[in-house]
Protein backbone atom coordinates (compact mmCIF):
# COMPACT_ATOMS: atom_id res chain seq x y z
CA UNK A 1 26.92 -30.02 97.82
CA UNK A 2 26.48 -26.44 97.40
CA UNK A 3 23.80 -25.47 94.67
CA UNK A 4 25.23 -21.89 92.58
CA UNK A 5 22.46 -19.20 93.17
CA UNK A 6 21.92 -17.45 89.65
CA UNK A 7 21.06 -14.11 88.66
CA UNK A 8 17.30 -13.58 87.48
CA UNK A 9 17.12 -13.87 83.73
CA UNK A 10 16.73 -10.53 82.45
CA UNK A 11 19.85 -9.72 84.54
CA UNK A 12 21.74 -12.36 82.52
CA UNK A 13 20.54 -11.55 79.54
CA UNK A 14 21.21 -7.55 79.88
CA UNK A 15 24.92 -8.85 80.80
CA UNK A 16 24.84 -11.03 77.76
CA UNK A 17 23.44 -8.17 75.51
CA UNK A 18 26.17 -5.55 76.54
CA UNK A 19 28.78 -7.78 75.90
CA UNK A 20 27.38 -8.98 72.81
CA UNK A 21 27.07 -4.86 71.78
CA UNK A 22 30.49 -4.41 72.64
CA UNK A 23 31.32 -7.35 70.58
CA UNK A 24 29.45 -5.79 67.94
CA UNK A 25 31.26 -2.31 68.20
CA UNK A 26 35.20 -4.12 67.61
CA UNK A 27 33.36 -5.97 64.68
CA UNK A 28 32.48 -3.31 62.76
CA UNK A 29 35.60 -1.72 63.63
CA UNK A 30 37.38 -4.98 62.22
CA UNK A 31 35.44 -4.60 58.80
CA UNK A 32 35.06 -0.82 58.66
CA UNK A 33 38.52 -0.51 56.63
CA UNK A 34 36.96 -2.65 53.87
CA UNK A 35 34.39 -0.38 53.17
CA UNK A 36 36.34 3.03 53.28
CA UNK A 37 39.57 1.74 51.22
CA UNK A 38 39.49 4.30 48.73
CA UNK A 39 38.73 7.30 51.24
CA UNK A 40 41.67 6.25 53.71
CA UNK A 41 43.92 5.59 51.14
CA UNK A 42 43.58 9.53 50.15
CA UNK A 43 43.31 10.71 53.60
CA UNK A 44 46.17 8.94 54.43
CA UNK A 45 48.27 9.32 50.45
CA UNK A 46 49.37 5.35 51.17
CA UNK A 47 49.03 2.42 48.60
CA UNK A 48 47.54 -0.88 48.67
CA UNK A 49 50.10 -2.64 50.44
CA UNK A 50 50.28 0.39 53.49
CA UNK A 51 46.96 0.19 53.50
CA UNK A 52 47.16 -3.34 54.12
CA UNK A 53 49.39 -3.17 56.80
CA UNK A 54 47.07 -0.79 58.70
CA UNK A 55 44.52 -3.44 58.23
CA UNK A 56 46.16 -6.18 59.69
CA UNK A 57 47.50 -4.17 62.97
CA UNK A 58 43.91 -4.78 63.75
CA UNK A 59 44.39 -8.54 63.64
CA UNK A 60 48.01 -8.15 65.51
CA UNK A 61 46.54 -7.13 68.72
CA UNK A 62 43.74 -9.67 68.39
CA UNK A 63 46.51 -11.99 68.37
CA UNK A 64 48.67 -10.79 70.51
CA UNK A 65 46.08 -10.28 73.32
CA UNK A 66 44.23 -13.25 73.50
CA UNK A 67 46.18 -15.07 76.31
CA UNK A 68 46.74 -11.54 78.70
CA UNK A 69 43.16 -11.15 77.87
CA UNK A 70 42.06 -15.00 79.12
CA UNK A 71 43.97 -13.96 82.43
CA UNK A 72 42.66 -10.66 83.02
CA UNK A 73 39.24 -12.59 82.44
CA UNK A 74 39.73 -14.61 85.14
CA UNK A 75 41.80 -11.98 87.57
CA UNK A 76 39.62 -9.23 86.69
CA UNK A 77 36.32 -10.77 86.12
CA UNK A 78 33.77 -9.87 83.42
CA UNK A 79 32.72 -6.96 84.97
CA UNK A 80 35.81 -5.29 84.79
CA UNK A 81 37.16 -7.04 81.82
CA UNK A 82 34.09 -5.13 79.67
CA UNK A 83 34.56 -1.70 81.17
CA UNK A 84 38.05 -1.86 80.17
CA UNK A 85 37.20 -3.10 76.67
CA UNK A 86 34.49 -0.47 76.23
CA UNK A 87 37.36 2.46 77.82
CA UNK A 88 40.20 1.40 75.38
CA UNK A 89 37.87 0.81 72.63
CA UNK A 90 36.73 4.07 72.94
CA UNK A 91 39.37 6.01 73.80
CA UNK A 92 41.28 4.63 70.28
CA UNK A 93 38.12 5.16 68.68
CA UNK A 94 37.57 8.73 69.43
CA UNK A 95 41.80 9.27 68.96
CA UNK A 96 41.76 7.41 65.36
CA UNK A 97 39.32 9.62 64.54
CA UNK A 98 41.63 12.62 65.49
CA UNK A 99 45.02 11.55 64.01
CA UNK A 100 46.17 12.37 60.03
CA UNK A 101 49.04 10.42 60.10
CA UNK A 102 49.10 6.44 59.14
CA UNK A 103 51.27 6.23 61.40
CA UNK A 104 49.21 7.64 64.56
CA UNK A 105 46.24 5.26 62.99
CA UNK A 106 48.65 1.98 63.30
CA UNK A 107 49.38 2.97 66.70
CA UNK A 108 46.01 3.06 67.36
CA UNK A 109 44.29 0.29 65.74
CA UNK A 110 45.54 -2.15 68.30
CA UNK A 111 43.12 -0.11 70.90
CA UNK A 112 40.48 -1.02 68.98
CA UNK A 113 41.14 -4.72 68.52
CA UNK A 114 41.86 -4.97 72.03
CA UNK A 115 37.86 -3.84 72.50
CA UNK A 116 37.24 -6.87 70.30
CA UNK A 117 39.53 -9.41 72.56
CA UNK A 118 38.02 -8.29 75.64
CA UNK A 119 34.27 -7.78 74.75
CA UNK A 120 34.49 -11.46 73.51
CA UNK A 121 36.76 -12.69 76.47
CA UNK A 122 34.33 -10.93 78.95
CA UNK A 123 30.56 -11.93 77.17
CA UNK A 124 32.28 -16.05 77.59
CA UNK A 125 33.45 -15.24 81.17
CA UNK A 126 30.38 -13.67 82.14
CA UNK A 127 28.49 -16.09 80.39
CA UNK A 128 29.85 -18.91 82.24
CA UNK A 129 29.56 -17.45 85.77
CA UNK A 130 25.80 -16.07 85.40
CA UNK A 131 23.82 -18.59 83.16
CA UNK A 132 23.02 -21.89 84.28
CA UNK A 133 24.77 -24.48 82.30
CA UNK A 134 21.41 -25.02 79.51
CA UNK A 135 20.51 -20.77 79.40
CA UNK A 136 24.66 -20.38 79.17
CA UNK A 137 24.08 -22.79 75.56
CA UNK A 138 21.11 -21.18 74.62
CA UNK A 139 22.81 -17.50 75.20
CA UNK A 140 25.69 -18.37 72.53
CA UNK A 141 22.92 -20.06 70.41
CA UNK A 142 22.68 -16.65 68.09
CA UNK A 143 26.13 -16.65 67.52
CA UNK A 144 26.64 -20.10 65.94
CA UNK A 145 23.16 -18.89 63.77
CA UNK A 146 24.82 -15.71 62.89
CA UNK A 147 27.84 -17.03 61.81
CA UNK A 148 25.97 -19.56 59.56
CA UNK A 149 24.07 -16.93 57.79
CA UNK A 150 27.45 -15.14 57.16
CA UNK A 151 28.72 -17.85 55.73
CA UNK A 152 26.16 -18.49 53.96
CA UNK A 153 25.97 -14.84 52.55
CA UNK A 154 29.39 -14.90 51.74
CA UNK A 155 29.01 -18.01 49.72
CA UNK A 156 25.62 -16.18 47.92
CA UNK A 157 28.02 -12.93 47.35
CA UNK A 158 30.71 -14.81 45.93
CA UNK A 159 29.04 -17.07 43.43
CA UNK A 160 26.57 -14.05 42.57
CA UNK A 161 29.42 -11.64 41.77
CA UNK A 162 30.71 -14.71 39.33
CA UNK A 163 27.87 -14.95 37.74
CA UNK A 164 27.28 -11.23 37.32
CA UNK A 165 30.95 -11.48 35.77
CA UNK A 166 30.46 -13.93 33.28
CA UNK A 167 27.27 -11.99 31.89
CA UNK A 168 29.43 -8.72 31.18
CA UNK A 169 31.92 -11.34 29.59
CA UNK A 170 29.88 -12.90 27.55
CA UNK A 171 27.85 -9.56 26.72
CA UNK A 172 31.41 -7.85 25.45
């Protein structure tokens, strides 16, 4: 049987870490809208509910991407797969940040969350072919910690901003 020759570690985890930027970059493109609501919803003169529809173009790509994306991951390889997700995600990063029409930015959100379905796609396919089997588990290790901690802080935010409530309601 034929033993798989892996890449020395720091190569891995380089391959890891740019994937795991990338991932990073269509992250806090996903969340970005929450934190800007009241500036795009001026820039743009759109209500809540446009403004929730440009939101969730993000999340239509995502969707709508996810099985191309598995088979360009395993056509392409991961290589290829994160160039292309860094390209597109830049290219509709640096052309959202151009256009003054909600209806340019819709067109263009789906760039972005393609960066997001790719950089995730590619970091798992890469993953997989350049880890052994036990450093591939310990490379997705901070991810499972990370997403505890959000969870955690979104459970801390929530019951914190009820409490904070209540004290204005019973101060009134």
């Amino acid at each position: 049987m034929d033993q798989q020759r892996y890449p020395p570690a720091a190569l891995a985890w380089l391959v890891w870490g740019l994937g795991a930027a990338l991932y990073f970059a269509g992250f806090f493109h996903r969340v970005a809208p929450a934190v800007m609501t009241d500036r795009l919803r001026a820039d743009f003169r759109i209500g809540a509910a446009a403004l929730g529809n440009f939101s969730a173009f993000y999340f239509y790509s995502y969707f709508l991407m996810q099985v191309p994306t598995g088979i360009l991951s395993d056509y392409w390889g991961p290589r290829r797969l994160l160039t292309a997700g860094a390209l597109v995600g830049a290219c509709g990063t640096f052309l959202f940040a151009s256009v003054s029409s909600i209806l340019g930015a819709m067109i263009l959100q789906p760039a972005v969350g393609w960066l997001l379905d790719l950089a995730w796609s590619g970091t798992f396919s890469g993953g997989a072919r350049i880890y052994e089997p036990n450093a591939y588990r310990l490379g997705f290790l901070p991810i499972a910690v990370f997403s505890a901690i959000a969870l955690l802080s979104i459970e801390f935010a929530s019951e914190t901003g009820s409490r904070q409530r209540e004290d204005r309601e019973e101060s009134q």
